[in-house]
Protein backbone atom coordinates (compact mmCIF):
# COMPACT_ATOMS: atom_id res chain seq x y z
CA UNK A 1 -16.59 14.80 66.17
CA UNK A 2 -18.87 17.79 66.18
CA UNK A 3 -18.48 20.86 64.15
CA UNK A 4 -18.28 24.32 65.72
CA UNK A 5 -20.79 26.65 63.97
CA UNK A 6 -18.63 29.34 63.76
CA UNK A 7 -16.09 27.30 62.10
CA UNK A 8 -18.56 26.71 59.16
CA UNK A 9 -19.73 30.84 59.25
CA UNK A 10 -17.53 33.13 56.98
CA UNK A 11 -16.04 35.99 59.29
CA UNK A 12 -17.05 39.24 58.40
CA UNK A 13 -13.51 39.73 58.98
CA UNK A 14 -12.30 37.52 55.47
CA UNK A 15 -14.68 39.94 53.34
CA UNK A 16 -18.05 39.33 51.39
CA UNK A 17 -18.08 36.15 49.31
CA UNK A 18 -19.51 37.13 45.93
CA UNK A 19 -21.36 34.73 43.46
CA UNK A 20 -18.72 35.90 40.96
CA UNK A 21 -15.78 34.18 42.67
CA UNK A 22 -17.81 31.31 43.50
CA UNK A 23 -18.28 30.85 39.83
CA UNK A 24 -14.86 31.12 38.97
CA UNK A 25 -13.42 28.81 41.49
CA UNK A 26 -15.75 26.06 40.05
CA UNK A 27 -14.82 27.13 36.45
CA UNK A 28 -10.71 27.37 37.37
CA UNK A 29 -11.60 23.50 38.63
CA UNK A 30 -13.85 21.88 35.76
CA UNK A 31 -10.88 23.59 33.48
CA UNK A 32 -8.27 22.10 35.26
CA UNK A 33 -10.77 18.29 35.04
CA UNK A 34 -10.72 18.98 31.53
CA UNK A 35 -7.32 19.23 31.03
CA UNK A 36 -6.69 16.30 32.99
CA UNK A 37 -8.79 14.54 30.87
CA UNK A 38 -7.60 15.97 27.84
CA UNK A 39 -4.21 14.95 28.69
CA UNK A 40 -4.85 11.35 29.53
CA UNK A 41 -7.09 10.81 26.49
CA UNK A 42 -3.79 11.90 24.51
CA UNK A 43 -2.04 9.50 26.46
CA UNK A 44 -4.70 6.79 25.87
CA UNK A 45 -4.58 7.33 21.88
CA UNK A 46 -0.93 7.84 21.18
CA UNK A 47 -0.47 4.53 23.30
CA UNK A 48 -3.60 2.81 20.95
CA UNK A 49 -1.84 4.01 17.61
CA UNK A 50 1.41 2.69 19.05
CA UNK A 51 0.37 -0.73 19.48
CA UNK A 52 -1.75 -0.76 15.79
CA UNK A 53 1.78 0.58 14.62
CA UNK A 54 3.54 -2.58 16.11
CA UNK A 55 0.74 -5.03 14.93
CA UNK A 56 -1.26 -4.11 12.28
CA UNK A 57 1.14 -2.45 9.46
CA UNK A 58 4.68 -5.24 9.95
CA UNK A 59 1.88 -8.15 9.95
CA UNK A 60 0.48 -6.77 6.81
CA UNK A 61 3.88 -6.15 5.29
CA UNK A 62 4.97 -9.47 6.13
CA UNK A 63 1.86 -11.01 4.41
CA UNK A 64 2.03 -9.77 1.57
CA UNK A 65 6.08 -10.10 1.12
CA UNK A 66 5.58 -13.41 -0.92
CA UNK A 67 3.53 -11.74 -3.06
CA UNK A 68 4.26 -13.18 -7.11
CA UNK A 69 6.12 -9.98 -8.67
CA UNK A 70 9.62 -11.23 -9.38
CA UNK A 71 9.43 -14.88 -8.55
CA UNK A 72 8.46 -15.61 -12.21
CA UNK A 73 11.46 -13.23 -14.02
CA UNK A 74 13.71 -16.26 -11.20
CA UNK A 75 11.86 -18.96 -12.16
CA UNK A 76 13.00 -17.89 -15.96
CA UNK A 77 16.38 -17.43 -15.40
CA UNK A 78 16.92 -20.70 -13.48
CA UNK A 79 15.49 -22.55 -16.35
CA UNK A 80 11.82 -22.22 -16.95
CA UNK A 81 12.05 -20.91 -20.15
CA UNK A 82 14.02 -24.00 -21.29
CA UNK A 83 12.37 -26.58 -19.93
CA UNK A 84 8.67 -25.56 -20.74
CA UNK A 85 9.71 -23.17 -23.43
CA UNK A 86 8.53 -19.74 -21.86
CA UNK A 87 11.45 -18.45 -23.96
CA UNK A 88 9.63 -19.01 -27.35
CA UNK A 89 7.48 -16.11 -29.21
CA UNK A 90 5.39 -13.68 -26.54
CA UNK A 91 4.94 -17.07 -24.27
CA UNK A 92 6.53 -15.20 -21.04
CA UNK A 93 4.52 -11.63 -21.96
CA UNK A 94 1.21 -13.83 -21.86
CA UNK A 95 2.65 -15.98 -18.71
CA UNK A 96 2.81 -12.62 -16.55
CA UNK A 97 0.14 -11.11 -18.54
CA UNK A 98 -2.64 -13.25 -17.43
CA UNK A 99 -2.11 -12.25 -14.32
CA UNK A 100 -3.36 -9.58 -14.30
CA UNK A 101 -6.84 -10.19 -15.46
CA UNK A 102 -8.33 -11.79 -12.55
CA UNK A 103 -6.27 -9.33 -10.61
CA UNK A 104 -8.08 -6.62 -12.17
CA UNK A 105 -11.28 -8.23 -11.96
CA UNK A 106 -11.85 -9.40 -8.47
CA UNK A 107 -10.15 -5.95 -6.50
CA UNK A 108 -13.14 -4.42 -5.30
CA UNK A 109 -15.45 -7.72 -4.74
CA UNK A 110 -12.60 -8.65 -2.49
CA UNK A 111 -12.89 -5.48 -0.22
CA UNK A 112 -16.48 -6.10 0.32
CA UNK A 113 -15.85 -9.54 2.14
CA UNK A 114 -13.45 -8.72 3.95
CA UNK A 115 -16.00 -6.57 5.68
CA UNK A 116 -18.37 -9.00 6.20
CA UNK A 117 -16.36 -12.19 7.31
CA UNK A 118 -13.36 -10.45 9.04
CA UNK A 119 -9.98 -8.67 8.30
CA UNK A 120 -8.02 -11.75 9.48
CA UNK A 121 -9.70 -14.64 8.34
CA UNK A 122 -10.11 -12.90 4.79
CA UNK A 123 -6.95 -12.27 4.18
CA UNK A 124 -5.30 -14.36 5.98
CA UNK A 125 -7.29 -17.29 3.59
CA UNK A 126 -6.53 -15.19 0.43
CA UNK A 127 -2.46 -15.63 1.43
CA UNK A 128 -2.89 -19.49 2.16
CA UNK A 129 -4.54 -19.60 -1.25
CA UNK A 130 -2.29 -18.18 -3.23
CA UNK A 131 1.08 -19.75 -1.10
CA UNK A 132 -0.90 -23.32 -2.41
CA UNK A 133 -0.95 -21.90 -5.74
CA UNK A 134 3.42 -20.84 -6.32
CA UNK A 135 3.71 -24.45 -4.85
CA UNK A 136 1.22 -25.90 -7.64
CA UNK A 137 3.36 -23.94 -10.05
CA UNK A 138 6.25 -26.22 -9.53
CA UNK A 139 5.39 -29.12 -10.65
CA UNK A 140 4.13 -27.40 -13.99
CA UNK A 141 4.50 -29.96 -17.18
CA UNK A 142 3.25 -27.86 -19.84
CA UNK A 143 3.94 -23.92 -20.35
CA UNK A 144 0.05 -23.85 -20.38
CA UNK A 145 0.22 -24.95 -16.81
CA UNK A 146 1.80 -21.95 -15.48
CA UNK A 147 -0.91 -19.79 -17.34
CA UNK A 148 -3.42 -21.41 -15.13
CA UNK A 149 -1.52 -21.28 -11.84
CA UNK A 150 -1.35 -17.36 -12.71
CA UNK A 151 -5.05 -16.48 -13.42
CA UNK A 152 -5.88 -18.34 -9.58
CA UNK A 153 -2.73 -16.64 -8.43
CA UNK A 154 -4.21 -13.46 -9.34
CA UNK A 155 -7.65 -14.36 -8.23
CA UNK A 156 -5.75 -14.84 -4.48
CA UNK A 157 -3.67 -12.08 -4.91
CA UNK A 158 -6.25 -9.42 -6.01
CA UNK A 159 -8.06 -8.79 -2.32
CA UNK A 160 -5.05 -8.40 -0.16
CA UNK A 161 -2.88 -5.16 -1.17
CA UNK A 162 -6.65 -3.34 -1.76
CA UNK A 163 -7.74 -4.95 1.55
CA UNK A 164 -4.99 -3.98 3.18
CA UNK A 165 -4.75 -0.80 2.15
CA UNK A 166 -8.52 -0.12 3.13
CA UNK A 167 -8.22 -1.36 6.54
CA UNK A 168 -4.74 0.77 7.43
CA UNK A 169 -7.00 3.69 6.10
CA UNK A 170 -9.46 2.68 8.65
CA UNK A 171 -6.86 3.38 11.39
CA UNK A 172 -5.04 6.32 10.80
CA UNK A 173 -5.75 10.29 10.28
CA UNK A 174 -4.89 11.55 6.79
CA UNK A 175 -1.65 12.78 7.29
CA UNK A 176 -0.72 9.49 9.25
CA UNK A 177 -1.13 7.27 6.67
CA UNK A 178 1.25 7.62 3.94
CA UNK A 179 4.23 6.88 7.02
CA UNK A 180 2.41 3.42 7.47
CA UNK A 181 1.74 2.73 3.98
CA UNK A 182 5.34 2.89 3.19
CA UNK A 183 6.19 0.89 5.85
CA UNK A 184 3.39 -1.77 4.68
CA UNK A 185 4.77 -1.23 1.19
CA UNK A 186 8.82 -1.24 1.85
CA UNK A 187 8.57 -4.51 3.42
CA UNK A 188 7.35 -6.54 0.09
CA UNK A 189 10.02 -4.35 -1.63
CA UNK A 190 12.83 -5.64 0.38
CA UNK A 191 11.24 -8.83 -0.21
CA UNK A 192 11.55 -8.37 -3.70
CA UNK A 193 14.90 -7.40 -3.35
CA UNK A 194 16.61 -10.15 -1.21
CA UNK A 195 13.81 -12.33 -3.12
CA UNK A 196 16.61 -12.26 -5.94
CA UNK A 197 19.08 -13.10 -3.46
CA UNK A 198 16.89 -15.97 -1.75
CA UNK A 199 16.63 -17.40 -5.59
CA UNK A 200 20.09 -17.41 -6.35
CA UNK A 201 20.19 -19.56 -3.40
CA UNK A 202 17.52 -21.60 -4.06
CA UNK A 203 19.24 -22.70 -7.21
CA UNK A 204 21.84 -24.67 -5.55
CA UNK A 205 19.35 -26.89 -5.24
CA UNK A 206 19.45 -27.66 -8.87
CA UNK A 207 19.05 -31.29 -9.64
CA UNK A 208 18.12 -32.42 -5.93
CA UNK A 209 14.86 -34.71 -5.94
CA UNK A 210 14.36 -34.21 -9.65
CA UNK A 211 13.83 -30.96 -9.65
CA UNK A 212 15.31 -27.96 -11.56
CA UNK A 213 15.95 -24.86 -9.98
CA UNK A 214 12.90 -23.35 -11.07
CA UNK A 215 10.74 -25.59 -9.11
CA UNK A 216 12.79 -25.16 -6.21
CA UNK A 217 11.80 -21.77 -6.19
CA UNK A 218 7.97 -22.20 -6.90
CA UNK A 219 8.37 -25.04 -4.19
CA UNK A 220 10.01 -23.09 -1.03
CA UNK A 221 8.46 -19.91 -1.83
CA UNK A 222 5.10 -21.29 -1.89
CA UNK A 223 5.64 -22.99 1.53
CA UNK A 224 6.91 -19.89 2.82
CA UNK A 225 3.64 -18.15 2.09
CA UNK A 226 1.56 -20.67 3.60
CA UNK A 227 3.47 -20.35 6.47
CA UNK A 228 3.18 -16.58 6.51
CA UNK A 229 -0.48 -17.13 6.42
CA UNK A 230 -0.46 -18.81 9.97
CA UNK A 231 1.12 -15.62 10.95
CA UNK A 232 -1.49 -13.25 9.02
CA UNK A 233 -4.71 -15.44 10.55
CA UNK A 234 -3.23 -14.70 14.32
CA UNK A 235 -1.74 -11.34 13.76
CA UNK A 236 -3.61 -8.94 11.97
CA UNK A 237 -5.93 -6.83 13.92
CA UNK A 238 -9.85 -5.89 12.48
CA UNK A 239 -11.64 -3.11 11.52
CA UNK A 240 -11.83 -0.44 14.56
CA UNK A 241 -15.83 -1.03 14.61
CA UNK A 242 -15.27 -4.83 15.18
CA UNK A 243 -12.01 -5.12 17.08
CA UNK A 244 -14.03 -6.21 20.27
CA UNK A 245 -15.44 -9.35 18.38
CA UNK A 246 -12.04 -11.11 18.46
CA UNK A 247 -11.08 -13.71 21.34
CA UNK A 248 -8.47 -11.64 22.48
CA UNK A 249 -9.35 -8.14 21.42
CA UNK A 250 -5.71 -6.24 21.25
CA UNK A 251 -6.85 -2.93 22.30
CA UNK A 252 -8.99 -1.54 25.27
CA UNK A 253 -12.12 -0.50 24.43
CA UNK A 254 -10.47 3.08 25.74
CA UNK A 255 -8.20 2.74 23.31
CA UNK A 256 -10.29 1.85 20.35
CA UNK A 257 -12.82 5.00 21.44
CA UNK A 258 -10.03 7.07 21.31
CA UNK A 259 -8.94 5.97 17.98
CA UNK A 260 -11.75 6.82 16.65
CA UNK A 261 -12.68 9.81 18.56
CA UNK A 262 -8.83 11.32 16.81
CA UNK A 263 -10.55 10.00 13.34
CA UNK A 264 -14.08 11.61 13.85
CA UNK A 265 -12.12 14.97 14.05
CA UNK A 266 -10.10 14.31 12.03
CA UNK A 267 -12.81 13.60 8.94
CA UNK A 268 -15.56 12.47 10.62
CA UNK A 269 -16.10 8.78 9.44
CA UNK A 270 -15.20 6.58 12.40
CA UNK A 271 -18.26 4.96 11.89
CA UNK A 272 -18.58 2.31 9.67
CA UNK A 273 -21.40 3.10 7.09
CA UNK A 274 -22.53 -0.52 5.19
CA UNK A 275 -21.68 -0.61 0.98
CA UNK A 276 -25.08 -0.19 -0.73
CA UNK A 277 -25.86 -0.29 -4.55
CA UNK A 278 -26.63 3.86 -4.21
CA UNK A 279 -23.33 4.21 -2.78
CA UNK A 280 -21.61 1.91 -5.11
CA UNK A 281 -22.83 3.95 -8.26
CA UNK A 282 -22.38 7.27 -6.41
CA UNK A 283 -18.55 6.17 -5.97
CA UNK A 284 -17.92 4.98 -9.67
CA UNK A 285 -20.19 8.19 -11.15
CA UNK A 286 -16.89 10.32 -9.03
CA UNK A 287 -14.72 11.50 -11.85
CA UNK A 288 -11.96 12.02 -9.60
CA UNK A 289 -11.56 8.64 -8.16
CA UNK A 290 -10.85 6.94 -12.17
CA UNK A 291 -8.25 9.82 -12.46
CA UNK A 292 -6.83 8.62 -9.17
CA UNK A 293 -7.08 5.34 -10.68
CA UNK A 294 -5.80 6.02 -13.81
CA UNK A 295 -2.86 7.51 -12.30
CA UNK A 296 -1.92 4.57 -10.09
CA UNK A 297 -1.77 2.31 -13.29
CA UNK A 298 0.59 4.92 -14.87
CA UNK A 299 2.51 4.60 -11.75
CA UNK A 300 2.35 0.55 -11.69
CA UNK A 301 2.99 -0.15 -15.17
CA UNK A 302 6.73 0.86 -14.31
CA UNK A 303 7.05 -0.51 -11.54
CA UNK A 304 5.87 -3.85 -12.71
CA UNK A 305 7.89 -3.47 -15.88
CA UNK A 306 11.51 -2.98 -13.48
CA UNK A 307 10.34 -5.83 -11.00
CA UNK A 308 9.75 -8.79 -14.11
CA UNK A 309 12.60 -7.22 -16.34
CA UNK A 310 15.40 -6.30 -13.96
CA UNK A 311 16.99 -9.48 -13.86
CA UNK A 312 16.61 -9.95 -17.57
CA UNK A 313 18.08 -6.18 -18.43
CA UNK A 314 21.21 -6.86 -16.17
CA UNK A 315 22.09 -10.52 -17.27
CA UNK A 316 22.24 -8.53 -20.64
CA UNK A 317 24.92 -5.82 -19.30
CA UNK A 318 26.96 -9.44 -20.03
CA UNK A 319 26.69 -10.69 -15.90
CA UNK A 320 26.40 -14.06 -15.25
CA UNK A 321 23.28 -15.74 -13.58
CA UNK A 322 24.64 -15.87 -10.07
CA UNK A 323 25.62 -12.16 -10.42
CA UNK A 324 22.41 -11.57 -12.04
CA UNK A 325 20.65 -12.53 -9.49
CA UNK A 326 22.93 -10.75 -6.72
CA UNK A 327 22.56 -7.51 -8.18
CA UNK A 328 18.97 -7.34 -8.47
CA UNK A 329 18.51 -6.61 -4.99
CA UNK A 330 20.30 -3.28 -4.51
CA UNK A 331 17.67 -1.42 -6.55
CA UNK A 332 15.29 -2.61 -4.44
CA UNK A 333 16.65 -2.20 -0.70
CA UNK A 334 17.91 1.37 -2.01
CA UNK A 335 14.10 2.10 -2.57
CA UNK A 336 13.43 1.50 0.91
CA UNK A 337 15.13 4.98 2.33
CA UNK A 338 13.86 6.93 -0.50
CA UNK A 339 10.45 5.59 -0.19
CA UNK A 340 10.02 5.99 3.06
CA UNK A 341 12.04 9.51 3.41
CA UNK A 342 9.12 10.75 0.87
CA UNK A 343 6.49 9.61 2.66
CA UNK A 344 7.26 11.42 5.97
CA UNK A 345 8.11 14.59 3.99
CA UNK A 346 4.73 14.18 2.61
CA UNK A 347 3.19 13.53 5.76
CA UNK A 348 5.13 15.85 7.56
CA UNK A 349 4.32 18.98 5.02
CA UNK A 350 0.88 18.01 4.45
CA UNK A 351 1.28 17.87 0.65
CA UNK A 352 0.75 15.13 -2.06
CA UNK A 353 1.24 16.53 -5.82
CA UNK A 354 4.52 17.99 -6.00
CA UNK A 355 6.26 14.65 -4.96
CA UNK A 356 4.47 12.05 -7.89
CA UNK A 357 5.46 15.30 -10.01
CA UNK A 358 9.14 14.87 -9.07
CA UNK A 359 9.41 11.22 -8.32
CA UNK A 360 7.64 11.09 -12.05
CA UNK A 361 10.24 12.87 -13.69
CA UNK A 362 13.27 10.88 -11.68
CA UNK A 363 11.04 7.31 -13.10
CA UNK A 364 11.60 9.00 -16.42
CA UNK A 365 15.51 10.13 -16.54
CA UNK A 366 16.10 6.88 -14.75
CA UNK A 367 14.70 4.61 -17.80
CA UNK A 368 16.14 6.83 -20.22
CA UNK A 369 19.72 5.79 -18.40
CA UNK A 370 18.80 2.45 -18.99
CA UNK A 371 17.95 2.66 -22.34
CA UNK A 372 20.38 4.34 -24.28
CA UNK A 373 23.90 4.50 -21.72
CA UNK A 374 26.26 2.40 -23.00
CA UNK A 375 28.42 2.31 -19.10
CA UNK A 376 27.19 -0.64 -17.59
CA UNK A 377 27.95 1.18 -13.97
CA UNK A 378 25.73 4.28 -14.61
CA UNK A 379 22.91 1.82 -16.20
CA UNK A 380 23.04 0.46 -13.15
CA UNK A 381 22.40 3.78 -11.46
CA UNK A 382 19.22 4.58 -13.34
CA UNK A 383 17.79 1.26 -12.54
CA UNK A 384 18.19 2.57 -8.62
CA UNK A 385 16.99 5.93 -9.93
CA UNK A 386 13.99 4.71 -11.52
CA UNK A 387 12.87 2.04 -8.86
CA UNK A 388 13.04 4.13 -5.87
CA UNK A 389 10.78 7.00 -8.05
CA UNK A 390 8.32 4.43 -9.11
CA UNK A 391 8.27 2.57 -5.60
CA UNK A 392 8.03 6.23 -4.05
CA UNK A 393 4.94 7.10 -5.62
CA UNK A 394 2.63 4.27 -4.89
CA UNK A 395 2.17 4.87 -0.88
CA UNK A 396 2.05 9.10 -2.09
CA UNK A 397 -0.45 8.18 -4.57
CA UNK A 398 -2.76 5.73 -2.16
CA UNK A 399 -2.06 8.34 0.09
CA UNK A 400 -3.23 11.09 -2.17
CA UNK A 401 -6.80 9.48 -2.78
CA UNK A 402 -7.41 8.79 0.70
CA UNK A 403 -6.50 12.29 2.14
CA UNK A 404 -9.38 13.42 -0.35
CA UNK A 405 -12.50 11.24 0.34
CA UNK A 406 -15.27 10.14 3.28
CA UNK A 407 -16.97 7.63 4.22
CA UNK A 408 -15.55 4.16 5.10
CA UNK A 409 -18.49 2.73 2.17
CA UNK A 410 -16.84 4.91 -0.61
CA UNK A 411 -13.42 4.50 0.93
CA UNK A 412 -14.19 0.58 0.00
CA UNK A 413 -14.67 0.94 -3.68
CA UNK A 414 -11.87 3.85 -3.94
CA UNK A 415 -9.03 1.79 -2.77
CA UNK A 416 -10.42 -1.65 -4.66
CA UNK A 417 -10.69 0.61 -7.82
CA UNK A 418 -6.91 2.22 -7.46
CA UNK A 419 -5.48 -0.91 -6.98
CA UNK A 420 -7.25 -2.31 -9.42
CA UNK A 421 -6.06 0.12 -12.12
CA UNK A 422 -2.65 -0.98 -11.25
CA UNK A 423 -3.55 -4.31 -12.57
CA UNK A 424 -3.53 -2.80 -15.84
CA UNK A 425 -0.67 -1.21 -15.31
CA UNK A 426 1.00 -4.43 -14.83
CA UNK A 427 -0.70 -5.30 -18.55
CA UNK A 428 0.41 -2.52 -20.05
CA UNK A 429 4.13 -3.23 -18.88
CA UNK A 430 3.79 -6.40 -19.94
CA UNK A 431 2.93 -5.96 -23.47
CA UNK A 432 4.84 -3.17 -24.46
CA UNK A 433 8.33 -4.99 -23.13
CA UNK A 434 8.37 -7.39 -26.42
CA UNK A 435 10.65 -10.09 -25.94
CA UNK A 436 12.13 -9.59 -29.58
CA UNK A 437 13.64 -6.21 -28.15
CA UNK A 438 15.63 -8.08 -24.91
CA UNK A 439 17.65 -7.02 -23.25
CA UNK A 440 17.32 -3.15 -24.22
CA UNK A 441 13.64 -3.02 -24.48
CA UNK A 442 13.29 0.16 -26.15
CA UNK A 443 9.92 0.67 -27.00
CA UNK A 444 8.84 -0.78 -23.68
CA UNK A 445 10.91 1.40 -21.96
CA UNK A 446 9.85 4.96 -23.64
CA UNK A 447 6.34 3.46 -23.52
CA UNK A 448 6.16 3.63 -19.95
CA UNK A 449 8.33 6.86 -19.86
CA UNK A 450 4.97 7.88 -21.71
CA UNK A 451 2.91 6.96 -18.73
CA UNK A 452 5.07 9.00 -16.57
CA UNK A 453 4.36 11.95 -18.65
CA UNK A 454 0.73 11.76 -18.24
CA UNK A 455 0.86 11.42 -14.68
CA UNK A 456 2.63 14.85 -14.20
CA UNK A 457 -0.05 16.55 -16.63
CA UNK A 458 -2.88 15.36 -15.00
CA UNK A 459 -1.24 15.83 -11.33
CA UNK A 460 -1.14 19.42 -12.22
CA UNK A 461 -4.88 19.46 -13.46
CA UNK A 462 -6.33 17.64 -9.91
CA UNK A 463 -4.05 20.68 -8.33
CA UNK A 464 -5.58 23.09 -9.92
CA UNK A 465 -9.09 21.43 -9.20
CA UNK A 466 -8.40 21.08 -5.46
CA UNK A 467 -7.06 24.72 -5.18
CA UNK A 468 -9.84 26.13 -6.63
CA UNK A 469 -12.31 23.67 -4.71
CA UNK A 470 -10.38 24.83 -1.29
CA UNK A 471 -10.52 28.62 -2.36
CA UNK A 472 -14.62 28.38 -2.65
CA UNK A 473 -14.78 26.62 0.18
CA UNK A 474 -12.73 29.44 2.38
CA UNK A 475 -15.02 32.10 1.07
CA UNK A 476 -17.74 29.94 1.91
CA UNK A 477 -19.12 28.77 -1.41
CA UNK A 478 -19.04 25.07 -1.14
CA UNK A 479 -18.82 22.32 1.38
CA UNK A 480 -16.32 20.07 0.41
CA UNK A 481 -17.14 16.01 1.39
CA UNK A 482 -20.46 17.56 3.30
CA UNK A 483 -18.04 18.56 6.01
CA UNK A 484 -17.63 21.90 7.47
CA UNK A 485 -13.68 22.53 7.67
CA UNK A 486 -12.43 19.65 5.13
CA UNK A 487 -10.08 20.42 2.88
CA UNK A 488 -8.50 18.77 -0.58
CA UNK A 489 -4.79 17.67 0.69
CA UNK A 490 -2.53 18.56 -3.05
């Protein structure tokens, strides 16, 4: 069809065309492009973090629900201690003391292979592991037995809450993470809690093949594990970086750029940069990262000494074993709603500090119920007080470390070094509850009351740091993380 010239020839009648509105009709249009684009890169990454948030943090929750913190204080009640003689001297201090020492020691060696062979098959092998070891444990003959099956069940155990926590911090912006975390975390805590419930179950089974109680429990809760770690090697998701190596690869590449993309503005260290010996040394010669440390065992060491004593401090408010074991779990699902109401606040508010300061304090009139009320009903209450506190503060604490460093190499070592710290934690709890003082535990008790009080004094100290780190860096001093624009989170 042919074209009339004068249809293509601006009449003198419309007006001049000047370069100036030709300009700005092309701008109005690559503006309204870029919006588009804008908006459907929004929609890209909100539906990316959607699907990691269905995936990645229940997966990892479930995992590491079997995890060995009150299957032990069960095991006791239903008869260990008898039968192998846990009960006699410090026997059951060093039986959940050992623990702890290959915990400690193999935290950050874990983190760096899981990088190199795989988020999944790393820790979905460390859960098999350690599921073969609690079903080992129950056909212990000698006391010394269970020792053993404790050192390899911390040697199993020690990669996956550091791993775990290192890989959700590979996935989400600073003030997304302490939401998932406590997610992540509240799921082994209601595990914990109907754990007690599950046991007092379990103990029915008294007698049947054999077998005391006790080994029932070591028995079906170490099949359970291995199970769960079927569920861990097909469920959990990798590293954003290597994502697109899997079979199946869950997300669009789309989807993982615009992950990452939200990330790289977000702190800028989407991409992954390999662990070296320099960076190693750099990270441990960073004062702040033991006081993070230090801080997390502070926070651990009560929260390991509620989860092994609980049981043991309410069978001595005169309940039975059955109720013993029935009312252990309320502490523990009431955590859930404080934990997780925290960590949004925290999130939400953009602010750290002021909630281990409070959550600290709570920990601290909470034990102090415990130890000296004589009402068995508001003991009770300060065992809910104190575990939702302690529980609180370990996602605000990860969370807290995290918002303040960069670089996925020195994010490796912070996280396997925190965690690690709470290993001692655990061996601090356990030595300072002394079996001669049961059921009260006294000393234990103000002992980690003591913790509590160092972990509000030096919370206020890293305040002050970061505030006057932040100020320099607003009047242009400093550059904080060699990033234009970061900020310390407090």
């Amino acid at each position: 069809m042919a074209v009339s010239i004068k249809d293509t020839v601006v009449s003198e009648k419309d007006g001049p065309v000047h370069l100036e509105d030709v300009k700005t009709a092309e701008s109005a249009g690559s503006h309204e492009r870029r919006m588009l684009n804008e908006e459907d890169t929004r929609k890209v990454a909100l539906r990316a973090k959607r699907k990691v948030d269905w995936r990645l943090v229940p997966v990892l929750g479930a995992s590491t629900a079997n995890r060995d913190r009150s299957q032990i204080s069960a095991a006791r009640i239903a008869g260990l201690d008898v039968e192998l003689g846990i009960n006699q001297g410090n026997r059951y201090s060093v039986v959940v003391l050992v623990f702890f020492i290959t915990y400690f020691l193999f935290e950050v060696p874990s983190n760096i292979v899981l990088r190199k062979v795989g988020a999944s098959n790393w820790l979905s092998f460390l859960c098999f592991s350690w599921g073969v070891v609690i079903l080992g444990a129950g056909f212990s003959r000698h006391w010394t037995d269970v020792v053993v099956c404790r050192l390899l069940l911390g040697l199993f155990e020690a990669g996956f809450f550091p791993g775990s926590v290192y890989l959700i911090s590979c996935w989400y912006t600073r003030y997304e993470i302490q939401k998932r975390l406590a997610v992540f975390y509240s799921i082994n805590i209601l595990a914990v809690g109907f754990g007690s419930i599950l046991a007092y179950g379990i103990m029915q089974l008294n007698g049947k093949g054999g077998y005391l109680a006790w080994r029932w429990i070591f028995i079906i809760n170490g099949l359970m594990t291995i199970f769960l770690a079927i569920v861990a090697k097909i469920g959990i998701i990798d590293f954003p970086d290597k994502i697109h190596l899997s079979r199946r690869p869950y997300l669009t590449p789309a989807e993982v750029q615009a992950i990452q993309d939200k990330l790289e503005r977000d702190r800028q260290d989407a991409e992954y940069d390999p662990l070296t010996m320099a960076k190693a040394m750099d990270a441990l010669g960073r004062w702040q990262l033991w006081l993070y440390s230090i801080q997390f065992m502070c926070i651990t060491s009560i929260v390991y000494c509620l989860a092994f004593f609980i049981p043991i401090i309410i069978a001595g408010m005169g309940y039975d074993t059955g109720t013993t074991f029935l009312m252990s779990a309320p502490p523990a699902v009431a955590a859930v709603p404080w934990v997780m109401f925290v960590s949004w606040a925290a999130d939400r508010y953009k602010c750290r500090a002021p909630w281990i300061v409070a959550q600290a304090l709570a920990c601290v009139i909470g034990i102090l119920i415990v130890g000296y009320v004589r009402q068995s009903n508001i003991r009770f209450f300060g065992l809910m007080m104190a575990t939702g506190a302690a529980n609180g503060n370990i996602p605000t604490a990860i969370a807290w470390q995290a918002n303040n460093i960069r670089g996925q190499s020195l994010r490796m070592v912070a996280s396997g070094l925190q965690v690690g710290f709470g290993a001692i934690g655990g061996i601090y709890a356990s030595t300072v509850m002394m079996e001669r003082e049961a059921p009260l535990y006294r000393t234990g008790l103000w002992a980690v009351c003591g913790t509590q009080f160092f972990l509000v004094l030096s919370t206020v100290f890293l305040c002050v740091f970061c505030w006057h780190k932040n100020k320099k860096a607003d009047k242009g001093d400093v550059v904080i993380e060699e990033m234009d624009g970061f900020r310390y989170t407090y």
